[in-house]
Every structure is written in C-alpha cells, then in structure tokens.
Protein backbone atom coordinates (compact mmCIF):
# COMPACT_ATOMS: atom_id res chain seq x y z
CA UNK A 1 -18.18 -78.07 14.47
CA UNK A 2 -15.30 -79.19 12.88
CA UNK A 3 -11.88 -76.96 12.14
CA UNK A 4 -12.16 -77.26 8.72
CA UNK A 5 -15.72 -74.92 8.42
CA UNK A 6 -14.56 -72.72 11.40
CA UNK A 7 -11.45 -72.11 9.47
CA UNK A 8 -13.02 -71.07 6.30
CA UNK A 9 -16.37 -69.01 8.21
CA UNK A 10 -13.77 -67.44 10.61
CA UNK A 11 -11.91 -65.64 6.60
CA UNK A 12 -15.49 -65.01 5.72
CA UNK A 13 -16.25 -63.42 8.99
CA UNK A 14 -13.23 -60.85 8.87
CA UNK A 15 -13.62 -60.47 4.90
CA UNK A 16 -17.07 -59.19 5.88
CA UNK A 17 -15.89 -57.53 8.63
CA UNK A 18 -13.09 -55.55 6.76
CA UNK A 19 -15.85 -54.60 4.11
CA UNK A 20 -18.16 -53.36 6.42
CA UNK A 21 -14.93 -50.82 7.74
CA UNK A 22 -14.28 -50.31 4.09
CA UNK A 23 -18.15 -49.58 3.53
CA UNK A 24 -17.94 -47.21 7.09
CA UNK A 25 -14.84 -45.31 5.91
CA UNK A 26 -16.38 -44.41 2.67
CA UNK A 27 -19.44 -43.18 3.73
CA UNK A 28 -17.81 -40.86 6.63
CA UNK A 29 -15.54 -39.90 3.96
CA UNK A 30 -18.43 -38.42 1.63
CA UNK A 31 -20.76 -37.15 4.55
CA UNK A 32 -16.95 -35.26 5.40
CA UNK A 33 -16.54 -33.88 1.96
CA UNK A 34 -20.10 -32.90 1.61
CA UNK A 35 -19.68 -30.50 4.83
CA UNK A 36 -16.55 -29.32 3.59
CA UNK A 37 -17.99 -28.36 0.01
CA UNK A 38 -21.31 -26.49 1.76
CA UNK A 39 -18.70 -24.56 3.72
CA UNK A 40 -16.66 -23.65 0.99
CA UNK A 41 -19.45 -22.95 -1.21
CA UNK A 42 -20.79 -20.58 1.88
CA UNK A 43 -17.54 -18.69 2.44
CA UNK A 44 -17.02 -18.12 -1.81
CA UNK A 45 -20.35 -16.60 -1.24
CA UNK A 46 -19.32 -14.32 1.55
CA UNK A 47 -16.09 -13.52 -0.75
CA UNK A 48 -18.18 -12.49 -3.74
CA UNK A 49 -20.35 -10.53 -2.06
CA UNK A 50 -17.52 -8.74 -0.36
CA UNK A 51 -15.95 -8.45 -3.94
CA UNK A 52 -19.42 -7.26 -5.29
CA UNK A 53 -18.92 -4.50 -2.31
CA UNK A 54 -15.97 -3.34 -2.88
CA UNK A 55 -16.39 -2.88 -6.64
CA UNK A 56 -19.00 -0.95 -6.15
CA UNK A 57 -16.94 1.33 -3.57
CA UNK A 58 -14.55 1.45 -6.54
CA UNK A 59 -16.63 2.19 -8.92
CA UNK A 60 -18.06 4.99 -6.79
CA UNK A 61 -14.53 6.75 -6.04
CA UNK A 62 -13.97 6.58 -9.85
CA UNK A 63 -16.83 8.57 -10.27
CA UNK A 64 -15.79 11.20 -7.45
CA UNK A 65 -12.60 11.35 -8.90
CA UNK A 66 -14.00 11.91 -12.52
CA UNK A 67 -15.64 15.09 -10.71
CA UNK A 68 -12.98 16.28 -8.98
CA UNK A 69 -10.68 16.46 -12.24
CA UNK A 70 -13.34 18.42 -13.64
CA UNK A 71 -14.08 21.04 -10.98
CA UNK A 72 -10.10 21.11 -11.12
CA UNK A 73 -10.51 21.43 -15.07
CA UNK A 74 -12.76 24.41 -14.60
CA UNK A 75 -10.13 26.43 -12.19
CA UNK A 76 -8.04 28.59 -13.08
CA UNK A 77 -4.23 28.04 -12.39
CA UNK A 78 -2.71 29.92 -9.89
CA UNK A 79 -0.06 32.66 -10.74
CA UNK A 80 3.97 31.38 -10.65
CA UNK A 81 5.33 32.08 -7.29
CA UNK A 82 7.40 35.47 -8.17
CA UNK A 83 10.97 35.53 -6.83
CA UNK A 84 11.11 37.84 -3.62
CA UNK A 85 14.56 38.47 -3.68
CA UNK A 86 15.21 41.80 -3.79
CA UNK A 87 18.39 43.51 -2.71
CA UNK A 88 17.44 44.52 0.49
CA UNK A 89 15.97 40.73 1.18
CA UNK A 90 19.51 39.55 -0.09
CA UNK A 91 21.44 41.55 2.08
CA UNK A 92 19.77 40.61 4.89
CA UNK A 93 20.08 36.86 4.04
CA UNK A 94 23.78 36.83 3.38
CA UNK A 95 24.04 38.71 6.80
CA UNK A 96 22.05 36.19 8.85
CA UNK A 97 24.36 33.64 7.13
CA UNK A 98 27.29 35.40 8.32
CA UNK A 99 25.84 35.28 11.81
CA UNK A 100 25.68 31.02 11.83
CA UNK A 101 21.88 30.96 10.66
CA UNK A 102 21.00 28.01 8.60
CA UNK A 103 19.60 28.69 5.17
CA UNK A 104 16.27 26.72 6.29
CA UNK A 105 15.80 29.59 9.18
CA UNK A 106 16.86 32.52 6.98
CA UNK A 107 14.23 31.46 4.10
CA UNK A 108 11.75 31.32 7.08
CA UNK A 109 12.60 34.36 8.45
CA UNK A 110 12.70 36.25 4.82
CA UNK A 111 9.50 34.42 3.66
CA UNK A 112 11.81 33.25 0.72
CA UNK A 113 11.64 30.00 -0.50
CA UNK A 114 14.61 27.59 0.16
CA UNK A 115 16.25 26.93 -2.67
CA UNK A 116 16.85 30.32 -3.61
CA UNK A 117 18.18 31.00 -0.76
CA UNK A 118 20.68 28.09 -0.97
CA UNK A 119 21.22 29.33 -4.37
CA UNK A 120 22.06 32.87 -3.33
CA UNK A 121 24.43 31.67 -0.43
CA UNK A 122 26.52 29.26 -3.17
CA UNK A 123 26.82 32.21 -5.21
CA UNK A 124 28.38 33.88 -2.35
CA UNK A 125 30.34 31.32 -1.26
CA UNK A 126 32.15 31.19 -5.41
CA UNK A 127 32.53 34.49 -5.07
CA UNK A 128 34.52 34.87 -2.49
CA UNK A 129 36.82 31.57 -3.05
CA UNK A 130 37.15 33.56 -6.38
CA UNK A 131 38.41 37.00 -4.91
CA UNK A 132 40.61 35.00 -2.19
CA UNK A 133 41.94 33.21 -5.72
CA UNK A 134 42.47 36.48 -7.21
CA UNK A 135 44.58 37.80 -4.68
C-alpha cells in the first residue's frame, strides 16, 4: 500500500480510537454516578428515618413534660424558708467567727443558710470599724 492511504487510515484509525476512549470514559462515568446517586439516595433514607425517630422521641418528651408541669400545677408551693436566726443562734455564730471559722462552716454548723450568715458577720464587722471610729 502506498503512504498516501496509510497516512490518511492511520488519522482515521486513532480518530476512532480516541472516540472509542471518549465513548469508554462516558459510560464509566454514568455507571459511576449511578452508584453514587443509589448510595446517596440509601443513606438520605437512613437520615430520614433517623429524623422520623427522633421526632417522635421529641414529640414524646413534650408530652411528659406537658404532664409534669401539670402534676407541678396541681402542688401546692412549699412554705418560705423562715429565718432561723435567733439571738442565741447569732451569738453563737459571731463567736465561732471569732474563733477563725469560716462563715460556710458556721452556717453548717447552725443549720443557717449562708448568706445570712455572711450578712450577720458584715454587720458585725461595720459595727465595730464604727465604735473603733467613734473612739
């Protein structure tokens, strides 16, 4: 055979040849999306059902809630703590704080709650800054 048809079959050849890559790539390409798409579509599935599941766990602790607020409704408040700070229970406090006690440990020891015993003990302190002003 002469060059010149070689020449031209041998562009035909690798113009075919190139399409038939082209033709190869493409078709991968879609059988790789399809896969990809069935996956997703399989894990948004999982996800909604999950979703589904946990609105429904939602859903259900709304409803406990709703009746706990009303059993809570239907109690009756408790009493306001009264102050047990008598003078006796004072004395005894400012004593303690005399000997070095902290005021956590002295309402602990008093069964008094905290802040008035803070309260009492800042009272005592302006006190006496105000007698040691005084004289």
């Amino acid at each position: 055979m002469p060059d010149g048809v070689l020449l031209p079959l041998s562009y035909y050849l690798l113009l075919v040849a190139g399409l038939a890559g082209c033709v190869y790539l493409f078709l991968t390409f879609k059988e790789e999306l399809r896969k990809r798409e069935i996956r997703w579509t399989r894990r948004n599935q999982g996800l909604e059902e999950t979703i589904r599941a946990m609105q429904a766990d939602v859903d259900g602790l709304r409803g406990r809630l709703r009746e706990a607020e009303e059993r809570a409704g239907m109690l009756v408040p408790p009493a306001p703590p009264r102050s047990g700070l008598n003078l006796s229970k004072r004395t005894q406090a400012l004593r303690m704080f005399a000997r070095g006690e902290t005021p956590e440990h002295i309402a602990a020891a008093l069964s008094l709650p905290e802040g008035e015993v803070e309260l009492l003990l800042k009272v005592q302190r302006m006190l006496v800054e105000q007698q040691a002003q005084n004289s």
